[in-house]
C-alpha atoms as a PDB file:
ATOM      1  CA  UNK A   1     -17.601 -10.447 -26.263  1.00  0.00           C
ATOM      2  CA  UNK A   2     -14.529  -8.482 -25.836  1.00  0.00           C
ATOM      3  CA  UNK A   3     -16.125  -5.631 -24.672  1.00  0.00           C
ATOM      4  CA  UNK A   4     -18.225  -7.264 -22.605  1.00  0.00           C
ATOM      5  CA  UNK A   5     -15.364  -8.613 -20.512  1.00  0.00           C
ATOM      6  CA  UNK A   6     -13.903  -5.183 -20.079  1.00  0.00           C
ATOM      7  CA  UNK A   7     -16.560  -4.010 -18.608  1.00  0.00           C
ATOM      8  CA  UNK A   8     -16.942  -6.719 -16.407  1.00  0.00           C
ATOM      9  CA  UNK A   9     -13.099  -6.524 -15.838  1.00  0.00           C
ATOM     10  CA  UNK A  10     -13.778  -2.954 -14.678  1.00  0.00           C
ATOM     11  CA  UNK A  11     -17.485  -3.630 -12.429  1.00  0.00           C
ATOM     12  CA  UNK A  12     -15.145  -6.363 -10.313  1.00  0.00           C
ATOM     13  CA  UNK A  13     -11.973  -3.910  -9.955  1.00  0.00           C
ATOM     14  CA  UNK A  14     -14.545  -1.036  -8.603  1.00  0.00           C
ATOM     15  CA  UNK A  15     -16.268  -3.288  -6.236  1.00  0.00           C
ATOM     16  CA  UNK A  16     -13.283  -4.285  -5.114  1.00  0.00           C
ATOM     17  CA  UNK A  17     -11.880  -0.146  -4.601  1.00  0.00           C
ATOM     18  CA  UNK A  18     -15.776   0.206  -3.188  1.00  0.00           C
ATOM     19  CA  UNK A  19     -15.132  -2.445  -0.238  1.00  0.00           C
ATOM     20  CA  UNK A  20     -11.773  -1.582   0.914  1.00  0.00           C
ATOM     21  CA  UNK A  21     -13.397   2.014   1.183  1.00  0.00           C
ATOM     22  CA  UNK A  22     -15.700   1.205   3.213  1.00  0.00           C
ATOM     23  CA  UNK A  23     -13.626  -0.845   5.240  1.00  0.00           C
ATOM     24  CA  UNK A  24     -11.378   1.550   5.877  1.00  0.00           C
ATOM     25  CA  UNK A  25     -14.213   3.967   6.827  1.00  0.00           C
ATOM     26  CA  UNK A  26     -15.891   1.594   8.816  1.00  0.00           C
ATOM     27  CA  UNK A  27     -12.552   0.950  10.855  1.00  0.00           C
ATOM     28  CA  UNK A  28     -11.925   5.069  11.451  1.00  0.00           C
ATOM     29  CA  UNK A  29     -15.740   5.149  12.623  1.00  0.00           C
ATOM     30  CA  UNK A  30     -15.277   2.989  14.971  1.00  0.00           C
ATOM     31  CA  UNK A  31     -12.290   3.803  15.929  1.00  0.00           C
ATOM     32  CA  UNK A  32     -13.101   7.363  16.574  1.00  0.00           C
ATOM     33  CA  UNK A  33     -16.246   6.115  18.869  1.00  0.00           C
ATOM     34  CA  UNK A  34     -13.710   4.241  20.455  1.00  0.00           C
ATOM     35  CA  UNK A  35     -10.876   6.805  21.306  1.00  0.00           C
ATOM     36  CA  UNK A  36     -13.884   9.795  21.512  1.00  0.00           C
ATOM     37  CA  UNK A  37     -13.723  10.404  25.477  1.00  0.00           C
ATOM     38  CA  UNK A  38      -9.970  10.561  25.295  1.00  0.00           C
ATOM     39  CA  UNK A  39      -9.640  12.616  22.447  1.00  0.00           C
ATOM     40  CA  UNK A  40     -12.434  15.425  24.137  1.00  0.00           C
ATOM     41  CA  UNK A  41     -10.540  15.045  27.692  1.00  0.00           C
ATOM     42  CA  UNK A  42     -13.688  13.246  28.862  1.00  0.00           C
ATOM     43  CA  UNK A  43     -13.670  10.913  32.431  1.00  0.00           C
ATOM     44  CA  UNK A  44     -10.984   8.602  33.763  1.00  0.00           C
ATOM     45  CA  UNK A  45     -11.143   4.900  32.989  1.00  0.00           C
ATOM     46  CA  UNK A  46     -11.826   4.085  36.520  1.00  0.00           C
ATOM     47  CA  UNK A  47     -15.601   3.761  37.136  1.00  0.00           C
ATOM     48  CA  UNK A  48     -17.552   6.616  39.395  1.00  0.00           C
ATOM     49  CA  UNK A  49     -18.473   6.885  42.635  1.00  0.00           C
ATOM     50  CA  UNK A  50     -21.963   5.203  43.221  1.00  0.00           C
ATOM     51  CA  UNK A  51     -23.238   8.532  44.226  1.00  0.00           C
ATOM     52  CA  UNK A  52     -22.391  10.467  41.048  1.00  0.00           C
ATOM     53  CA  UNK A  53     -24.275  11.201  38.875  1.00  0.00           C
ATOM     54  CA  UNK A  54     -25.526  10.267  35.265  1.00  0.00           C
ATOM     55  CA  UNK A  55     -23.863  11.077  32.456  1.00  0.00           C
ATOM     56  CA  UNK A  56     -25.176  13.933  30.661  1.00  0.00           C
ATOM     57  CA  UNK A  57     -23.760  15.152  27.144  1.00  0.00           C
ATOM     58  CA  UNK A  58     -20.189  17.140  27.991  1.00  0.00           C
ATOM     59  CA  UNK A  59     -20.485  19.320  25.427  1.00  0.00           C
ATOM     60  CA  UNK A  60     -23.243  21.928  23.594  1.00  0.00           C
ATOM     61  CA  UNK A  61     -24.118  20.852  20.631  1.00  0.00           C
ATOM     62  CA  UNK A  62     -26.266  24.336  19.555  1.00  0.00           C
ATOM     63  CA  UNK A  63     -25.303  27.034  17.462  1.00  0.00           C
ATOM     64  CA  UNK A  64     -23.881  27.794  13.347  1.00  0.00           C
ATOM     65  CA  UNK A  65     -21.151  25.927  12.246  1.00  0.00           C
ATOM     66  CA  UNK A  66     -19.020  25.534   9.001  1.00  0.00           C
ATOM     67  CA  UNK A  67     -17.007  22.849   7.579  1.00  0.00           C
ATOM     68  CA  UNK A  68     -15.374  20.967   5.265  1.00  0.00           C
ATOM     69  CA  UNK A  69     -15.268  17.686   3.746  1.00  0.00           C
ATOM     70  CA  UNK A  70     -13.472  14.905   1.828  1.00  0.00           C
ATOM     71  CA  UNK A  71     -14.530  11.672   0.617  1.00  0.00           C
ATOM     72  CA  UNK A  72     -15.442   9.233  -2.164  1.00  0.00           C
ATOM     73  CA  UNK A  73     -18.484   8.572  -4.148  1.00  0.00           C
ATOM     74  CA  UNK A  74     -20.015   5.616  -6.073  1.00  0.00           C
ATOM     75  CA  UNK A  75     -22.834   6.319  -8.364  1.00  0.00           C
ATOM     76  CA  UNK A  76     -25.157   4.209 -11.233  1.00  0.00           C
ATOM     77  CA  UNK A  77     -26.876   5.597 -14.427  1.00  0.00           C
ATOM     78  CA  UNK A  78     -29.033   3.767 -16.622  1.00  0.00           C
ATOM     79  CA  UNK A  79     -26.867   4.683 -19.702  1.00  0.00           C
ATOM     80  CA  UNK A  80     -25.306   2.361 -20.929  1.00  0.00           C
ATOM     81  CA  UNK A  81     -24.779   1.030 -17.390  1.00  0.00           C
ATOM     82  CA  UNK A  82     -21.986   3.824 -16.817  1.00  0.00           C
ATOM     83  CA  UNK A  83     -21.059   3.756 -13.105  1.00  0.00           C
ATOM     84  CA  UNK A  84     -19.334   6.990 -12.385  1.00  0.00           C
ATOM     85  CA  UNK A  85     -17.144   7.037  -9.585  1.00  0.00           C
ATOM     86  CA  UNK A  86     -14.704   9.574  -8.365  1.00  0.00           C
ATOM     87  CA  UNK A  87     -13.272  11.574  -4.843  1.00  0.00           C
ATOM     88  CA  UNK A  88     -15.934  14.314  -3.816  1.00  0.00           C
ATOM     89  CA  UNK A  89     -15.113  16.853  -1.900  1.00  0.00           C
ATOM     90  CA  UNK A  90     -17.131  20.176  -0.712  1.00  0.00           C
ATOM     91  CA  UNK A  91     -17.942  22.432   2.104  1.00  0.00           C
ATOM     92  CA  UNK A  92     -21.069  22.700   4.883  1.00  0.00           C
ATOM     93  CA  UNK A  93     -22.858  24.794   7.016  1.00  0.00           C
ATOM     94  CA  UNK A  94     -25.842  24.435   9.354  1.00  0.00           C
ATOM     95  CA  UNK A  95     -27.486  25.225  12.664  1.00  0.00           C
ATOM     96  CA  UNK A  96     -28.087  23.211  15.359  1.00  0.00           C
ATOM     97  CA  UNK A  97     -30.586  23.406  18.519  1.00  0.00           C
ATOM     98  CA  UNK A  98     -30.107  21.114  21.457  1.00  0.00           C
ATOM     99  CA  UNK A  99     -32.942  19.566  24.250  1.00  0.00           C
ATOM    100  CA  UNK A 100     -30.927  17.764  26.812  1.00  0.00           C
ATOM    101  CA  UNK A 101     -29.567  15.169  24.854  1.00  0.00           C
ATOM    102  CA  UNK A 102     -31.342  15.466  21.618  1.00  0.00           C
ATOM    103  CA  UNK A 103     -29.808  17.627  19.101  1.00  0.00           C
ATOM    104  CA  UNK A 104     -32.470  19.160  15.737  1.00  0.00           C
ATOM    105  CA  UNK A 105     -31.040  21.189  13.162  1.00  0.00           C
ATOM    106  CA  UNK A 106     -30.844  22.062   9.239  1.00  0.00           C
ATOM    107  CA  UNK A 107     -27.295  21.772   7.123  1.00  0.00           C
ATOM    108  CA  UNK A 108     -27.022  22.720   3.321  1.00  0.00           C
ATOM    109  CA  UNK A 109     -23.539  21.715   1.608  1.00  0.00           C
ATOM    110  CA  UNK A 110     -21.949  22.344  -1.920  1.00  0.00           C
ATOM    111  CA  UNK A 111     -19.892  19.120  -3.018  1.00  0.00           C
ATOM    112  CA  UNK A 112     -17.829  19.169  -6.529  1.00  0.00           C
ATOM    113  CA  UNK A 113     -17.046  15.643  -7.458  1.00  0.00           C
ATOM    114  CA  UNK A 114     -14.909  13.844  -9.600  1.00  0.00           C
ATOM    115  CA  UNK A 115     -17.033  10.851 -10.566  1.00  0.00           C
ATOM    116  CA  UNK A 116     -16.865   9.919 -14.155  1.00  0.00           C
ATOM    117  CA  UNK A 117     -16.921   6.885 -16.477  1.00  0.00           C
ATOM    118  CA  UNK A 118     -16.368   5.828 -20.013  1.00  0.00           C
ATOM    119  CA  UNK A 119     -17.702   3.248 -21.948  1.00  0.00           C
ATOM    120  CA  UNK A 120     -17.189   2.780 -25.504  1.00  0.00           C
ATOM    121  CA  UNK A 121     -17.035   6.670 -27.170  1.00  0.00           C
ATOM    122  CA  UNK A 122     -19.958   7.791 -24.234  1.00  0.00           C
ATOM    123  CA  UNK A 123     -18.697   9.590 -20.884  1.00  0.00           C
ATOM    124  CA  UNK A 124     -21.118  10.399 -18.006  1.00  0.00           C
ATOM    125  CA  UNK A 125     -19.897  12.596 -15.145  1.00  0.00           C
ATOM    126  CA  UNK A 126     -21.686  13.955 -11.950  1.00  0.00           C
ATOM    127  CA  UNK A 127     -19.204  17.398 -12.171  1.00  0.00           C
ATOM    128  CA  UNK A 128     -21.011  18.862  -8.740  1.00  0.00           C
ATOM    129  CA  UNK A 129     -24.292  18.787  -6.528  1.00  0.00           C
ATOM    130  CA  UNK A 130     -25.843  19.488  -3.491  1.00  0.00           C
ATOM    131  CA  UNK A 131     -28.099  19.314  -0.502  1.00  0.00           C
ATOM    132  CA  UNK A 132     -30.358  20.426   2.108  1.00  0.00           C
ATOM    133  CA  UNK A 133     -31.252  18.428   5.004  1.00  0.00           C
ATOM    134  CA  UNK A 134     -32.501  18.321   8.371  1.00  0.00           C
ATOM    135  CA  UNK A 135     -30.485  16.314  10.838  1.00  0.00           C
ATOM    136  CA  UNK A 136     -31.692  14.782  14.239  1.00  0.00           C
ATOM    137  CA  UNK A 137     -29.528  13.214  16.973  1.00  0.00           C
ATOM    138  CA  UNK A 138     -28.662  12.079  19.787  1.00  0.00           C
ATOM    139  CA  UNK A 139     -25.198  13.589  21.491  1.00  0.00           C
ATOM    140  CA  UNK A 140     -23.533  11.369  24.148  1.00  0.00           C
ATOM    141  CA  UNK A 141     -20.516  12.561  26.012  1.00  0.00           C
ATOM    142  CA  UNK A 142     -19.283  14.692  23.239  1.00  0.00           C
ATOM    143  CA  UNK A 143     -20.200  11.917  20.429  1.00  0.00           C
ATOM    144  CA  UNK A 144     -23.205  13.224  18.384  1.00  0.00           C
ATOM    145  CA  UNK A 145     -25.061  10.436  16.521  1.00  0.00           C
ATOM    146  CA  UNK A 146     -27.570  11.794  13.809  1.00  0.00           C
ATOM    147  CA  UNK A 147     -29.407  10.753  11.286  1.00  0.00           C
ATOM    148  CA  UNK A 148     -30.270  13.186   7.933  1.00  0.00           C
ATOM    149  CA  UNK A 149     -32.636  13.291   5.250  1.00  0.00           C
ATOM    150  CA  UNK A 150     -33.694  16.072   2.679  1.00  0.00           C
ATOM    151  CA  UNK A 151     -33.802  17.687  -1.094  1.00  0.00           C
ATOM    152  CA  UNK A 152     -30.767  16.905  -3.261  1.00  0.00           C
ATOM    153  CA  UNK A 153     -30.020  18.605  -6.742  1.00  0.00           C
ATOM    154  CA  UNK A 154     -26.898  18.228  -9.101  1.00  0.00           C
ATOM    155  CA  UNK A 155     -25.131  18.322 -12.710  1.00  0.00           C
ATOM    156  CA  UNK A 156     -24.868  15.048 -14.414  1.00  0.00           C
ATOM    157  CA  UNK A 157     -22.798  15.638 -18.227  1.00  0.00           C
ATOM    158  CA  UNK A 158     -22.746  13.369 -21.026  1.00  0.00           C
ATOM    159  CA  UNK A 159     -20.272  13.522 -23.410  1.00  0.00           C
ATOM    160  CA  UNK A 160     -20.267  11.402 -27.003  1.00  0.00           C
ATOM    161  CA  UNK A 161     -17.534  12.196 -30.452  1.00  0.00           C
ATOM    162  CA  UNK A 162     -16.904  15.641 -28.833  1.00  0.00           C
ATOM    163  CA  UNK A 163     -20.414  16.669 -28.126  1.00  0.00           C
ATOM    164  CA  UNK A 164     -21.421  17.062 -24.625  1.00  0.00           C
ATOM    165  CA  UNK A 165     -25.025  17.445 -22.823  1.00  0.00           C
ATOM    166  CA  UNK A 166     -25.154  18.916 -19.849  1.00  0.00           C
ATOM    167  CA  UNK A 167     -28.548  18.229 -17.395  1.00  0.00           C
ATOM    168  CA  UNK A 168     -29.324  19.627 -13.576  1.00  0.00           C
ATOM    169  CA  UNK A 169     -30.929  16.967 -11.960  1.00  0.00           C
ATOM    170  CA  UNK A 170     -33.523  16.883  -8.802  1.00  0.00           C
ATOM    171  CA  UNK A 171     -33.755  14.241  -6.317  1.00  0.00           C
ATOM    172  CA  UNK A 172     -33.712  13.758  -2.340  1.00  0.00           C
ATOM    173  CA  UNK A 173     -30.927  12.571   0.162  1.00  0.00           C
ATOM    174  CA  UNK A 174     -30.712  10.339   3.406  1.00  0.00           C
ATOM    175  CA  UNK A 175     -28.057   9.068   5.362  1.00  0.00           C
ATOM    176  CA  UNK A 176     -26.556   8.786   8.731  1.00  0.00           C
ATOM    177  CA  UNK A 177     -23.217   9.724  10.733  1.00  0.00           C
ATOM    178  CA  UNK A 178     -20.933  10.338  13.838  1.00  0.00           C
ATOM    179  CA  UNK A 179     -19.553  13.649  14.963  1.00  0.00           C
ATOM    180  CA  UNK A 180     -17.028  13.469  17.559  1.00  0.00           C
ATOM    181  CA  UNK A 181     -16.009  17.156  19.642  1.00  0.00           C
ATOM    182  CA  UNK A 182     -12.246  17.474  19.720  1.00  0.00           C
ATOM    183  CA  UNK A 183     -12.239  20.908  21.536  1.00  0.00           C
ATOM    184  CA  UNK A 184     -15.125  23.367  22.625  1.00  0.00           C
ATOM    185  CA  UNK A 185     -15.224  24.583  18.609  1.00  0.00           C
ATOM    186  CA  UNK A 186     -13.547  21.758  16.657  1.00  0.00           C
ATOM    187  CA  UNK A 187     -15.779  18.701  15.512  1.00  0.00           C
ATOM    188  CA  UNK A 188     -14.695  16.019  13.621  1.00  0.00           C
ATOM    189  CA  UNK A 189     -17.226  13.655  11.374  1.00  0.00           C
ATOM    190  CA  UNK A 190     -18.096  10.756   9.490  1.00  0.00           C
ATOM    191  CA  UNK A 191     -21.115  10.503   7.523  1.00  0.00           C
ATOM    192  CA  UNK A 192     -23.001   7.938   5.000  1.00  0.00           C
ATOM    193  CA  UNK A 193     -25.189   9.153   2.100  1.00  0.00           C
ATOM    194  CA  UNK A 194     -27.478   8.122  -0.610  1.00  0.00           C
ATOM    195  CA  UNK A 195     -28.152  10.795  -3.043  1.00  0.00           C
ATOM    196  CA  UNK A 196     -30.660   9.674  -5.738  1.00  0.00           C
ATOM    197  CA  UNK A 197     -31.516  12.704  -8.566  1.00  0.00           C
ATOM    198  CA  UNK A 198     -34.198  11.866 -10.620  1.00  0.00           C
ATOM    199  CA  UNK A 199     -34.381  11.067 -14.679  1.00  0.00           C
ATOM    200  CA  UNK A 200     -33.533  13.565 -17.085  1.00  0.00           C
ATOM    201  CA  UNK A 201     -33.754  13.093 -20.662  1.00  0.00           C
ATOM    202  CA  UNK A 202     -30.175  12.872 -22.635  1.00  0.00           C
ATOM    203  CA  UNK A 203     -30.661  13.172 -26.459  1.00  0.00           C
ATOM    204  CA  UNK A 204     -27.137  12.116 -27.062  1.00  0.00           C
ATOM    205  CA  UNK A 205     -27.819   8.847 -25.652  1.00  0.00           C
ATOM    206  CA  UNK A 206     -31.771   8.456 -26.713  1.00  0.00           C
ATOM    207  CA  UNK A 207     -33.004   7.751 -23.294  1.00  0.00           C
ATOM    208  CA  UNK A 208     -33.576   9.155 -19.851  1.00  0.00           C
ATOM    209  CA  UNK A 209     -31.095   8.401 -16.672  1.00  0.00           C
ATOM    210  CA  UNK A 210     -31.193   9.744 -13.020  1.00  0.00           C
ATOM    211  CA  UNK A 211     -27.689   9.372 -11.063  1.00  0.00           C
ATOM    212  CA  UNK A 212     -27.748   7.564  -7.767  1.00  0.00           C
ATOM    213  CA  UNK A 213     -25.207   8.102  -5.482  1.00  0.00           C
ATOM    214  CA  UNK A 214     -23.385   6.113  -2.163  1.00  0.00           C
ATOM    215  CA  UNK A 215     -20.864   8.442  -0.494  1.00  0.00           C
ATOM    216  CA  UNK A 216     -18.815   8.399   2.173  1.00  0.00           C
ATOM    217  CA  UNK A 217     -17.009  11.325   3.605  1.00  0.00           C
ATOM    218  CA  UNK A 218     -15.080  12.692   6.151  1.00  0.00           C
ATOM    219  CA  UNK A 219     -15.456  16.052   7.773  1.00  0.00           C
ATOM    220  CA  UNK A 220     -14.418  19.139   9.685  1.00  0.00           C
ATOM    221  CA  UNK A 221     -16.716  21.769  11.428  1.00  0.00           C
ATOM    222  CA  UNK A 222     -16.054  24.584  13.371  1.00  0.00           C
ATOM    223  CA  UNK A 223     -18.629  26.052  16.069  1.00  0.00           C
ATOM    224  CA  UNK A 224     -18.664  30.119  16.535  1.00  0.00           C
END
């Protein structure tokens, strides 16, 4: 019973960490959309002449980038119920190629990530992983909105009385996000992603567990 309530102590304190983060990420999302055209130097507030024309996207979109990134990451096993959670941070780099206002491209990235969790004498932790993904979007003004799907692939660790099992796992990725141009090279981003890796046997715990991931992260890129 005791135990029980511990653990349901600690599922209510992380959903309540989970919600203000996505609050607050919701708010700098919008936010950013909000304050993009100022931010970029994009039009005046007053409206245009009714001979001008259409907008068109104010910046190009094409072309190699590389970033960096910051966020947070929830994640569930089936051992145990362990929910490993933890700030993930890594580094990105893709191509894009833009049609009028549709941008396609390809980005890989490299995250290591601090989720972990213990319950009773077991510990589960996600220590790093990665993906590759195609993106497609749409760029307006200099706001690109894309969405992101693709192969995923990562470490998950179990560790029980000073023993430790260590698995790469293989899985797929979606999500969606916002990148807003600050200058002609700097870009600045918000992104959502689910990263689900499949099941891997762990003989330390007798059964098999995947690690599925929510993350939200922030980001820097900059266009050569």
């Amino acid at each position: 019973m005791a135990i029980a309530g511990v653990a349901a102590g600690q599922r209510a304190e992380r959903l309540m960490t989970r919600t203000v983060i996505l609050a607050v990420g919701v708010a700098v999302i919008a936010a950013s959309a909000t304050r993009a055209a100022d931010l970029y130097g994009g039009e005046p507030y007053y409206a245009p002449a009714p001979y001008a024309a259409a907008p068109v996207a104010a910046r190009n979109w094409a072309g190699p980038y590389l970033g960096a990134n910051l966020g947070y990451q929830f994640a569930n096993t089936t051992v145990f119920g362990i929910e490993p959670n933890g700030l993930v941070g890594g580094v990105q780099g893709g191509y894009n190629w833009q049609f009028d206002q549709v941008v396609i491209g390809g980005e890989a990235d490299f995250q290591f990530s601090g989720a972990e969790e213990t319950f009773a004498r077991y510990k589960f932790s996600n220590p790093w992983f990665g993906t590759a993904r195609a993106r497609l979007g749409y760029a307006l003004n200099n706001i690109l909105f894309y969405g992101t799907a693709g192969l995923a692939f990562g470490q998950g660790q179990l560790e029980y009385l000073g023993a430790s099992k260590r698995h790469t796992h293989a899985g797929w990725t979606a999500g969606a996000g916002m990148e807003v141009g600050l200058t002609p090279n700097w870009s600045a981003r918000a992104e959502y992603l689910y990263v689900d890796l499949s099941d891997v046997n762990y003989v330390l715990a007798g059964m098999n567990t995947g690690i599925e991931s929510n993350i939200l992260r922030f980001g820097l890129n900059y266009r050569f």
